[in-house]
PDB file of N, CA and C in Angstrom:
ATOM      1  N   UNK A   1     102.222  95.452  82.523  1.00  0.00           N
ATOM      2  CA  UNK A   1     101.256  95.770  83.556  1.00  0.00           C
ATOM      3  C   UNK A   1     101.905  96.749  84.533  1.00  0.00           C
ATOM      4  N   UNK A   2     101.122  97.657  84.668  1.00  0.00           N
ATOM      5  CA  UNK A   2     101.425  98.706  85.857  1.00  0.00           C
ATOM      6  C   UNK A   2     101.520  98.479  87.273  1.00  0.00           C
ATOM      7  N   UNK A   3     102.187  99.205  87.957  1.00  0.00           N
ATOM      8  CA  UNK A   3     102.514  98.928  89.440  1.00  0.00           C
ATOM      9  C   UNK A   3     100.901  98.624  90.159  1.00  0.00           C
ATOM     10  N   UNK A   4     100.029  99.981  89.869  1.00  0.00           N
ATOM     11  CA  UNK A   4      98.946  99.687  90.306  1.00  0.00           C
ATOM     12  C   UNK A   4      97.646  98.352  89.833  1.00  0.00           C
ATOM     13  N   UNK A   5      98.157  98.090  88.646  1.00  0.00           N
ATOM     14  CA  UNK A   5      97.420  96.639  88.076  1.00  0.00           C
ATOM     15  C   UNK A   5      97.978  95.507  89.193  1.00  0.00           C
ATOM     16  N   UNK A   6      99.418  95.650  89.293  1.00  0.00           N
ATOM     17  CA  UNK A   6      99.695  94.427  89.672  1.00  0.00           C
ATOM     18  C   UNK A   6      99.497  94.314  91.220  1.00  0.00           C
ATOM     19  N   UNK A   7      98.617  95.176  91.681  1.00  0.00           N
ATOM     20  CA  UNK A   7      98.553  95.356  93.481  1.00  0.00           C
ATOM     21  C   UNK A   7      97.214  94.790  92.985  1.00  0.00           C
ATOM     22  N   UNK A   8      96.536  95.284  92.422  1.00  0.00           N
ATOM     23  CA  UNK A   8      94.955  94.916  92.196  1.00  0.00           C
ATOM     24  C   UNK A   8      94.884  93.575  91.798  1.00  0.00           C
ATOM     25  N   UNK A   9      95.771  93.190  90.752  1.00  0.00           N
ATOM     26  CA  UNK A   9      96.084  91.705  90.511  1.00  0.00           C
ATOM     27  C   UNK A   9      95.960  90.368  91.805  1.00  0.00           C
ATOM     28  N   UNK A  10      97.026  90.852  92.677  1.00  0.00           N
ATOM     29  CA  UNK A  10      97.555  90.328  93.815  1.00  0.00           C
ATOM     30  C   UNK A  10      96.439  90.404  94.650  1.00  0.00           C
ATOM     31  N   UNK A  11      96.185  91.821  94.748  1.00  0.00           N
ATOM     32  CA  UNK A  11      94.884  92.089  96.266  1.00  0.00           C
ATOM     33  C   UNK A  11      93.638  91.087  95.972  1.00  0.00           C
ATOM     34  N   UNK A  12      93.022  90.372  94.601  1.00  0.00           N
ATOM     35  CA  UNK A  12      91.862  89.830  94.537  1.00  0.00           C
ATOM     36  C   UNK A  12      92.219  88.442  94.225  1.00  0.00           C
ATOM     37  N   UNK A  13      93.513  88.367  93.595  1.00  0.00           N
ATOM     38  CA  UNK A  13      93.996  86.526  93.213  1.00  0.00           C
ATOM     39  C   UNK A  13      94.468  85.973  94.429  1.00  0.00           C
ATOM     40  N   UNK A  14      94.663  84.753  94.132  1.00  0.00           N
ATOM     41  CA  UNK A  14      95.666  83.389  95.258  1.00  0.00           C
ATOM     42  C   UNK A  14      97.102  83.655  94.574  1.00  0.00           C
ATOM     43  N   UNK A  15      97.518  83.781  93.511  1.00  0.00           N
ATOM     44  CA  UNK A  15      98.581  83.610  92.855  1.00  0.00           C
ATOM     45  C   UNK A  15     100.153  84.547  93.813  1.00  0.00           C
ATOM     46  N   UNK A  16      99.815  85.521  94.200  1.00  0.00           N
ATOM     47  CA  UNK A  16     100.471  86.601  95.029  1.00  0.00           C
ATOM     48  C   UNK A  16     100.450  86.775  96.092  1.00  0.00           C
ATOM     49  N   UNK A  17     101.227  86.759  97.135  1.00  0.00           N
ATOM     50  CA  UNK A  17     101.540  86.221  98.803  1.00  0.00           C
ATOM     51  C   UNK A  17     101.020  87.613  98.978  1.00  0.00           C
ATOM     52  N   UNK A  18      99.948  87.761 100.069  1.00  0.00           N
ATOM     53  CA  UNK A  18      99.965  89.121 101.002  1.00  0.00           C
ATOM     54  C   UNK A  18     100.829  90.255 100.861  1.00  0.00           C
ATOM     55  N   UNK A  19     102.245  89.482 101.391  1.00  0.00           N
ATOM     56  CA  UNK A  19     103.401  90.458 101.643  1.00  0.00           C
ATOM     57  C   UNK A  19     104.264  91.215 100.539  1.00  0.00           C
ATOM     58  N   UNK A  20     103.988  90.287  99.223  1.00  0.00           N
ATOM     59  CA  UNK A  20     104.079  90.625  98.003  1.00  0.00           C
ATOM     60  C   UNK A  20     103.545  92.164  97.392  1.00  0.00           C
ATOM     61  N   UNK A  21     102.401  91.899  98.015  1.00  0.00           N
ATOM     62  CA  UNK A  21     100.618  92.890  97.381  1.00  0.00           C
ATOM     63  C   UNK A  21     101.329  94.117  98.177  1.00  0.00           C
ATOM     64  N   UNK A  22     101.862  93.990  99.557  1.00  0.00           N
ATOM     65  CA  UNK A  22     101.924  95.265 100.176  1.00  0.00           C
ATOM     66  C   UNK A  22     103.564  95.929  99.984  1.00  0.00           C
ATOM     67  N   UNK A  23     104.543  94.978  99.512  1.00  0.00           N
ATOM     68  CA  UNK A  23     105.748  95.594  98.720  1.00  0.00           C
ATOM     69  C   UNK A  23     105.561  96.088  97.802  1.00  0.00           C
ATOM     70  N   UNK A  24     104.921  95.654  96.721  1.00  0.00           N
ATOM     71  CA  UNK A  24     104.334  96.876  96.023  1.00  0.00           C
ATOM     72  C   UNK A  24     103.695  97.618  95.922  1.00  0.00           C
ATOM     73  N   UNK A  25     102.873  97.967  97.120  1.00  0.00           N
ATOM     74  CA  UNK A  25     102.258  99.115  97.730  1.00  0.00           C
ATOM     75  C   UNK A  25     103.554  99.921  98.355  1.00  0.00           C
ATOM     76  N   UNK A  26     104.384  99.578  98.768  1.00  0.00           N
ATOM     77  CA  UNK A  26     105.476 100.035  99.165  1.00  0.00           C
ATOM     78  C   UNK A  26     106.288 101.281  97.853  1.00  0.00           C
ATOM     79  N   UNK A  27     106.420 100.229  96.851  1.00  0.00           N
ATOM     80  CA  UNK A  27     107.220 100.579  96.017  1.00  0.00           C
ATOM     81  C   UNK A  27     106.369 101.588  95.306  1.00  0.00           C
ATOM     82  N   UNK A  28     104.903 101.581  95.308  1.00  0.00           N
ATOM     83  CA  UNK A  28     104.164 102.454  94.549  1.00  0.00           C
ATOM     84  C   UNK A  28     103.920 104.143  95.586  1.00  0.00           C
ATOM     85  N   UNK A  29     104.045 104.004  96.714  1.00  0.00           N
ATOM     86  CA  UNK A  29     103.679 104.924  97.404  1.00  0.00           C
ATOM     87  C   UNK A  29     105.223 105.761  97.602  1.00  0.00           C
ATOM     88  N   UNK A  30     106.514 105.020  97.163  1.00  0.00           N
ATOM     89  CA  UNK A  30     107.467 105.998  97.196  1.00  0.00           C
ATOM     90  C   UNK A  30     107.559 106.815  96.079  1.00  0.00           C
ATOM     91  N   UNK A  31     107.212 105.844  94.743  1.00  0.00           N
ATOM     92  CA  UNK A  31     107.060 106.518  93.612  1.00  0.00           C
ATOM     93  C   UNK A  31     106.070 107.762  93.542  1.00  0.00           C
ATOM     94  N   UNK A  32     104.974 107.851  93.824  1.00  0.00           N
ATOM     95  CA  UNK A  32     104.160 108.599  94.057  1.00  0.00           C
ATOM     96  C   UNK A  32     104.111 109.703  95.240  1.00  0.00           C
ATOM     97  N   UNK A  33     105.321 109.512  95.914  1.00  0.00           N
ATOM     98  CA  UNK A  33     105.803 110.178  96.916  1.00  0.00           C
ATOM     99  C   UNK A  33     104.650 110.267  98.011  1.00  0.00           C
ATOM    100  N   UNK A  34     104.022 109.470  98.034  1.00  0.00           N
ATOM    101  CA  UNK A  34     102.722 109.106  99.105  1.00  0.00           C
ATOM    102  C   UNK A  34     102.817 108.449 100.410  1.00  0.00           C
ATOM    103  N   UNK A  35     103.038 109.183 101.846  1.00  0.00           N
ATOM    104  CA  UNK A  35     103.659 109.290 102.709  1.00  0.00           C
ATOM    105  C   UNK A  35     102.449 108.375 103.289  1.00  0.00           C
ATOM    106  N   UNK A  36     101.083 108.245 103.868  1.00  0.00           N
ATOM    107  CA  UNK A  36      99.934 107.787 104.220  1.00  0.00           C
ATOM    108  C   UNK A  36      99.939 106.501 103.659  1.00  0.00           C
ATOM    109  N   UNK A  37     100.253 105.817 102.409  1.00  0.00           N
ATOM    110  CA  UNK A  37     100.583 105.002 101.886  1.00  0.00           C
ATOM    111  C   UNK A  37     101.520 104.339 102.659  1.00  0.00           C
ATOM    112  N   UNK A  38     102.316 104.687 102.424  1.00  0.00           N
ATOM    113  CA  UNK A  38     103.671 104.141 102.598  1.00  0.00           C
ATOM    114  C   UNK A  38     103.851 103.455 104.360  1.00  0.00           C
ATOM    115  N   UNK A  39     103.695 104.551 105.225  1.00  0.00           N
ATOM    116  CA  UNK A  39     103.243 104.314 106.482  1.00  0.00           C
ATOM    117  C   UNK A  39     102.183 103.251 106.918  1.00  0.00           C
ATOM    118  N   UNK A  40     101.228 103.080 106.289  1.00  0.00           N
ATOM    119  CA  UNK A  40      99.778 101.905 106.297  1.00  0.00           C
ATOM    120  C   UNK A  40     100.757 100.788 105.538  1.00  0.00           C
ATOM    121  N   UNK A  41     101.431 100.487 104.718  1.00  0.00           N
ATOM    122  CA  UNK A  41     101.830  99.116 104.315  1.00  0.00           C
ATOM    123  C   UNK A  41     102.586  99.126 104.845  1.00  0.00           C
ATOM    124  N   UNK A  42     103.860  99.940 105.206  1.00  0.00           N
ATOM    125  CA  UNK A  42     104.847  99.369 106.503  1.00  0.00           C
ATOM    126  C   UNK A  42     104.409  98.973 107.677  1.00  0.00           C
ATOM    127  N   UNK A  43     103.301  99.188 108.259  1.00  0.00           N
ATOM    128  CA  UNK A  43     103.031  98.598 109.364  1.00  0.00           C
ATOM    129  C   UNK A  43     102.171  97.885 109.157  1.00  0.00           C
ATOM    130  N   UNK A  44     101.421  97.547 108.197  1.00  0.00           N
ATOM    131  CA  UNK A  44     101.061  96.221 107.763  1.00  0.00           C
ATOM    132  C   UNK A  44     101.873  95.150 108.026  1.00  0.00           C
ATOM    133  N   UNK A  45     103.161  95.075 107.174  1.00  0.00           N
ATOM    134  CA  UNK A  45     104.037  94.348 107.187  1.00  0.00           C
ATOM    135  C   UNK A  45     104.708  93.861 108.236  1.00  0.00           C
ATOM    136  N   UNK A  46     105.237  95.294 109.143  1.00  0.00           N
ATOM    137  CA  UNK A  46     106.312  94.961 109.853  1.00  0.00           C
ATOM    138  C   UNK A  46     105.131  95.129 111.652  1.00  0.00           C
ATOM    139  N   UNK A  47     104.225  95.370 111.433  1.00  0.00           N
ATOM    140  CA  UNK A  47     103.311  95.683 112.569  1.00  0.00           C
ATOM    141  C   UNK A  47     103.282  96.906 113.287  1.00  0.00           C
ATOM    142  N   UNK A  48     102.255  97.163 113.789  1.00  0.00           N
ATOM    143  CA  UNK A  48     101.790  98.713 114.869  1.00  0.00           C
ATOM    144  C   UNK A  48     102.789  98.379 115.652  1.00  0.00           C
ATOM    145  N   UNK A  49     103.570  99.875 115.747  1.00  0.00           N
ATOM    146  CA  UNK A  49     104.299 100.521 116.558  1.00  0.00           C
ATOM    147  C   UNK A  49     103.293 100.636 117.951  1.00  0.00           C
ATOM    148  N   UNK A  50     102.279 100.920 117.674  1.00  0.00           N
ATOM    149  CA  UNK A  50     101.282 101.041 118.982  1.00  0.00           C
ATOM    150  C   UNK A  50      99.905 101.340 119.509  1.00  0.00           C
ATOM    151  N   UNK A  51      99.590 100.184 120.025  1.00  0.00           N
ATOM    152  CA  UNK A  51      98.089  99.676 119.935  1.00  0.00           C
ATOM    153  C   UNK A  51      97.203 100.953 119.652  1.00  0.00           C
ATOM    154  N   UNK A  52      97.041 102.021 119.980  1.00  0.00           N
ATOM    155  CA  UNK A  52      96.601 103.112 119.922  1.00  0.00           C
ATOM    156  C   UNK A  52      96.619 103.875 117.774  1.00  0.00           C
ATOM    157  N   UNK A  53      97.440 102.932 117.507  1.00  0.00           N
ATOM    158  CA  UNK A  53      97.404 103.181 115.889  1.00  0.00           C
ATOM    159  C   UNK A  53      96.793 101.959 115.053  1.00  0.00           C
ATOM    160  N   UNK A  54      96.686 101.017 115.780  1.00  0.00           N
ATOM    161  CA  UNK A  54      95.993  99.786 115.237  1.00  0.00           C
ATOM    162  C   UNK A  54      94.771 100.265 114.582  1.00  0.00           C
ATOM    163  N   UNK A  55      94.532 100.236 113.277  1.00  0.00           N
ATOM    164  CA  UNK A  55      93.301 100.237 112.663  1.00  0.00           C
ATOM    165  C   UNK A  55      92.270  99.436 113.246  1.00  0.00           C
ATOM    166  N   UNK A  56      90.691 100.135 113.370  1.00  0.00           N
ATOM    167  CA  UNK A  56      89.705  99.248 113.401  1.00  0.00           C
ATOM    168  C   UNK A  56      89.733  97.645 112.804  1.00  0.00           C
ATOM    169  N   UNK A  57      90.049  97.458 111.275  1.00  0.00           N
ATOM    170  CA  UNK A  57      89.085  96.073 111.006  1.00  0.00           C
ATOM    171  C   UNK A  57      90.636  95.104 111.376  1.00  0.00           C
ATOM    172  N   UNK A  58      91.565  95.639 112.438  1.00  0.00           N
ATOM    173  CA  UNK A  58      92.469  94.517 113.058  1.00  0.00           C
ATOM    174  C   UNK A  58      92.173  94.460 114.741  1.00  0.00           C
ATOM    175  N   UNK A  59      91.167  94.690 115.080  1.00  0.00           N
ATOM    176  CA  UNK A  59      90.522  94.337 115.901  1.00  0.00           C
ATOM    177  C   UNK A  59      89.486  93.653 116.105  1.00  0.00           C
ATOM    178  N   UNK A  60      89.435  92.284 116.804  1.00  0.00           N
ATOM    179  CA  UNK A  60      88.561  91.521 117.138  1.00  0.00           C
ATOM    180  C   UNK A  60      87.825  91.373 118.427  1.00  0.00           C
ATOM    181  N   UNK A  61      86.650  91.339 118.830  1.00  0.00           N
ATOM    182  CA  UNK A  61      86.276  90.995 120.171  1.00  0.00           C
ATOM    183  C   UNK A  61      85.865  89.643 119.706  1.00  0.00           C
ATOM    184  N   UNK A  62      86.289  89.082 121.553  1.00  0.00           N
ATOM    185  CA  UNK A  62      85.925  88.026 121.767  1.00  0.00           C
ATOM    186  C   UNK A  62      85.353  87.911 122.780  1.00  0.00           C
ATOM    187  N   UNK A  63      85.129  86.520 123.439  1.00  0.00           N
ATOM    188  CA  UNK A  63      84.781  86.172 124.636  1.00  0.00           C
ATOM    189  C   UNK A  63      85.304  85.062 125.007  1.00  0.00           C
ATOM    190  N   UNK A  64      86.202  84.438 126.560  1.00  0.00           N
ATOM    191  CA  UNK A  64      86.874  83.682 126.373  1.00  0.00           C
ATOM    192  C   UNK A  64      86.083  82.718 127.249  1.00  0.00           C
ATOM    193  N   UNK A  65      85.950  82.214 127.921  1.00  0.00           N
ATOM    194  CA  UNK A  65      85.343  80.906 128.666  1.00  0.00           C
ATOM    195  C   UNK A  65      86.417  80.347 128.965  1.00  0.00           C
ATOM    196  N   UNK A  66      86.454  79.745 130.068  1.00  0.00           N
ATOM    197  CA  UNK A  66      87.689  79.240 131.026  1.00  0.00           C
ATOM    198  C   UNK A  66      86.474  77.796 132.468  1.00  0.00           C
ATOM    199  N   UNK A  67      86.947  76.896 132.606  1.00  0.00           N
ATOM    200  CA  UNK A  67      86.074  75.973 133.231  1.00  0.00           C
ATOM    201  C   UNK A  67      87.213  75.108 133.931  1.00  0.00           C
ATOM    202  N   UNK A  68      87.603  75.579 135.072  1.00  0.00           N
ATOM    203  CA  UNK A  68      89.113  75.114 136.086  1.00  0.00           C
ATOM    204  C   UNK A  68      88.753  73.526 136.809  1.00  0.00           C
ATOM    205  N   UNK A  69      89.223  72.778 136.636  1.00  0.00           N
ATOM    206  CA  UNK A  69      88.676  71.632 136.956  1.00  0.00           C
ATOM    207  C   UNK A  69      90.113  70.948 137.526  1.00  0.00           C
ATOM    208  N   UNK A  70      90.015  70.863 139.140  1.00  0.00           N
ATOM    209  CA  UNK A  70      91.142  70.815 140.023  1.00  0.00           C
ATOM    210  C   UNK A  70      91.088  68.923 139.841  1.00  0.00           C
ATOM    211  N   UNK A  71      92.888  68.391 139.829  1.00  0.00           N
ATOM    212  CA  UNK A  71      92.301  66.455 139.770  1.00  0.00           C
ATOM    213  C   UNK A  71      93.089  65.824 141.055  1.00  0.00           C
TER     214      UNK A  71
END
């Protein structure tokens, strides 16, 4: 099985940890000398350098509710 089978493998099964799926996104984007790649799973992994690069779907809104009740 190919580098790219086994990301696709991982990305849709339970069998393969997250961090797994994106090391070999790692390993496939050096091979392929794919710089955009490579950059998006390293900071997957290791996290945004800075909020301003945070992708959309890792952003959540919320709303918090707070109810101070002095005893």
């Amino acid at each position: 099985m190919d580098s790219l089978e086994q990301i696709k493998e991982g990305a849709v099964g339970n069998e393969m940890p997250l961090d797994e799926v994106l090391r070999r996104c790692l390993i496939l984007a050096s091979t392929l000398r794919h710089e955009p790649l490579k950059e998006w799973a390293r900071s997957e992994l290791n996290g945004y350098l800075s909020v301003d690069n945070i992708p959309s779907y890792r952003s959540l809104n919320v709303q918090i509710y707070f109810n101070a009740v002095s005893f």
